[in-house]
C-alpha atoms as a PDB file:
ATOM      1  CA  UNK A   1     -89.280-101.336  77.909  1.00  0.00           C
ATOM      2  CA  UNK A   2     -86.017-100.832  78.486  1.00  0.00           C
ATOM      3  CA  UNK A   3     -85.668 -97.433  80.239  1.00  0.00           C
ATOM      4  CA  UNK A   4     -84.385 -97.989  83.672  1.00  0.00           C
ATOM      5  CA  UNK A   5     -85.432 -96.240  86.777  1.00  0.00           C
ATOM      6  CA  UNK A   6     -83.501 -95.740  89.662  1.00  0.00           C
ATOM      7  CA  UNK A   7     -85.649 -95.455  93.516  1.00  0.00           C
ATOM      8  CA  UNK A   8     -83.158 -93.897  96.473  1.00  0.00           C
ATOM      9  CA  UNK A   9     -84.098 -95.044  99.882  1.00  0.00           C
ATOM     10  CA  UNK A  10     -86.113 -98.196  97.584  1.00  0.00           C
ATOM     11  CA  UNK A  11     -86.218-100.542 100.295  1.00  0.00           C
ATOM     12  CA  UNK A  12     -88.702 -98.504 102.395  1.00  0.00           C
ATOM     13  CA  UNK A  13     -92.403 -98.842 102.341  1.00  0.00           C
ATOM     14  CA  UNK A  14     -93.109 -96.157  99.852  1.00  0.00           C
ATOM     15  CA  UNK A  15     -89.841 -96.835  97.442  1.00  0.00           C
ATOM     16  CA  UNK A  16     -90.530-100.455  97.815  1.00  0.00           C
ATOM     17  CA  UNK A  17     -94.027-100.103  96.468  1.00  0.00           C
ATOM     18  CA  UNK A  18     -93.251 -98.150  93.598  1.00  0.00           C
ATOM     19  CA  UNK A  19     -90.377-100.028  92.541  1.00  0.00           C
ATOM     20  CA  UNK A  20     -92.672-103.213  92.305  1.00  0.00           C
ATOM     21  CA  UNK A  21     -95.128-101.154  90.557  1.00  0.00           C
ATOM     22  CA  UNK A  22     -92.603 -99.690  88.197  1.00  0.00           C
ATOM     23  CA  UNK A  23     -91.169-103.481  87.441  1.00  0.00           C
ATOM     24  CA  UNK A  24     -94.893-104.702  86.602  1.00  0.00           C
ATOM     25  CA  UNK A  25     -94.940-101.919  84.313  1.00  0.00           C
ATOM     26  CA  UNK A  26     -92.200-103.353  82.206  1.00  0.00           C
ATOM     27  CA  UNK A  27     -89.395-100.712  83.766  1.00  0.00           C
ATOM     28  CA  UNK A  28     -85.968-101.967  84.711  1.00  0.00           C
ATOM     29  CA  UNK A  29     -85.692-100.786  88.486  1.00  0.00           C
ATOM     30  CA  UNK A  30     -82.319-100.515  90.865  1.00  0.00           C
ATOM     31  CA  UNK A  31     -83.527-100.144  94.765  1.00  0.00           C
ATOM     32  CA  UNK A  32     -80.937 -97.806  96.052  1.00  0.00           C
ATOM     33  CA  UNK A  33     -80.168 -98.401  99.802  1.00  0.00           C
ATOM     34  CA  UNK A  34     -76.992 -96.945 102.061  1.00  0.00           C
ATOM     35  CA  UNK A  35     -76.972-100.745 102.885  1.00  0.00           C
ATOM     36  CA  UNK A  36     -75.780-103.100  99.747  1.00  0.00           C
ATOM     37  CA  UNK A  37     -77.366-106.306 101.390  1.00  0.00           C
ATOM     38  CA  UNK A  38     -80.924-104.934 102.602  1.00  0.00           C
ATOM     39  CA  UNK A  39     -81.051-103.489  98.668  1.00  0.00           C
ATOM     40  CA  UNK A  40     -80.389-106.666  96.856  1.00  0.00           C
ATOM     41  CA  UNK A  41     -82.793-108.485  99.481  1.00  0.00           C
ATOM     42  CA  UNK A  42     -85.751-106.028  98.377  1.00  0.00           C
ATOM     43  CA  UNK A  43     -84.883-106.158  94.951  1.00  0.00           C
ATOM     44  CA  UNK A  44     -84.996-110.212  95.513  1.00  0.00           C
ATOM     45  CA  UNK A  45     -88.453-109.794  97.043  1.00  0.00           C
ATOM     46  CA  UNK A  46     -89.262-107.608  94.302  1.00  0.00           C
ATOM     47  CA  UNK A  47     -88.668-109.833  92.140  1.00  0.00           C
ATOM     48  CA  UNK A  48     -90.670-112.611  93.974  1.00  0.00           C
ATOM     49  CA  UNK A  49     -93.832-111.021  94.600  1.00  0.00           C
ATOM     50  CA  UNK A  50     -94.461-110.024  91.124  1.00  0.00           C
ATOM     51  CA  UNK A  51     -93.135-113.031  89.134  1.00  0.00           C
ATOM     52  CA  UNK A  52     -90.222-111.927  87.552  1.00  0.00           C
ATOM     53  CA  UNK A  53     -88.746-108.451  86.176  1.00  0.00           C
ATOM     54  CA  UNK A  54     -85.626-106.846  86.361  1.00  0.00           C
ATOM     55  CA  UNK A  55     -84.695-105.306  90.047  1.00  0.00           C
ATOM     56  CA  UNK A  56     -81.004-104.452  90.998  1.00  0.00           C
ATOM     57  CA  UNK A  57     -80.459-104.442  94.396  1.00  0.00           C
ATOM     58  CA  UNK A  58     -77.607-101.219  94.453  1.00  0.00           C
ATOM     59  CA  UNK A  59     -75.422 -98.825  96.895  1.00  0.00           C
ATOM     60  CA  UNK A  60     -77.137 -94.522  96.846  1.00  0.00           C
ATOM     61  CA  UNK A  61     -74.048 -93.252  94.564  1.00  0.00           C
ATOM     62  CA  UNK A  62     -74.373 -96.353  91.877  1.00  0.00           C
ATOM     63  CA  UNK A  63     -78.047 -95.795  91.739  1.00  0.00           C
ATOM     64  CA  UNK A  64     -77.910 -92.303  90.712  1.00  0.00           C
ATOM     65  CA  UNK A  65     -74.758 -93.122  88.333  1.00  0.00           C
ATOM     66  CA  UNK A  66     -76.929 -95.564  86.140  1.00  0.00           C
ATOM     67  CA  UNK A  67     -80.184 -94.000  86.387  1.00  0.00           C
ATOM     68  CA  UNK A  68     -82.256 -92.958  82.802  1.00  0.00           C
ATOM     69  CA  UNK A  69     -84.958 -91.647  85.314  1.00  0.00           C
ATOM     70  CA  UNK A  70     -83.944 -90.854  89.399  1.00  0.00           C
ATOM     71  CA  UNK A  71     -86.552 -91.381  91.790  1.00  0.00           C
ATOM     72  CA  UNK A  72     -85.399 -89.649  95.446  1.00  0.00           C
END
């Protein structure tokens, strides 16, 4: 699959746990955070717990820039 989706405030409980879901399910997933760091460390975790997948770790404003789908 190669739509991407794009989760604002994705490092919280509830965006976190759909954006794992989301990247099991085959979906390219950005974790949009007002903090660059704390979004690439979620997406890295991400990444981690489910074995793989494509998470981008990404500032509010360049989440909703290279969104197909926008999660908020």
């Amino acid at each position: 699959m190669t739509e991407s989706v794009s989760i604002l405030g994705g490092t919280g409980n509830l965006g976190f746990g759909l954006a794992v879901r989301l990247g099991a399910a085959g979906y390219t997933v950005c974790l949009g955070s007002r903090d660059r760091e704390r979004a690439r460390d979620a997406a890295a975790r991400a990444r981690d717990l489910i074995g793989g997948g494509t998470f981008i770790g990404c500032l509010n404003d360049e989440a909703v820039a290279q969104a197909d789908r926008l999660i908020g």
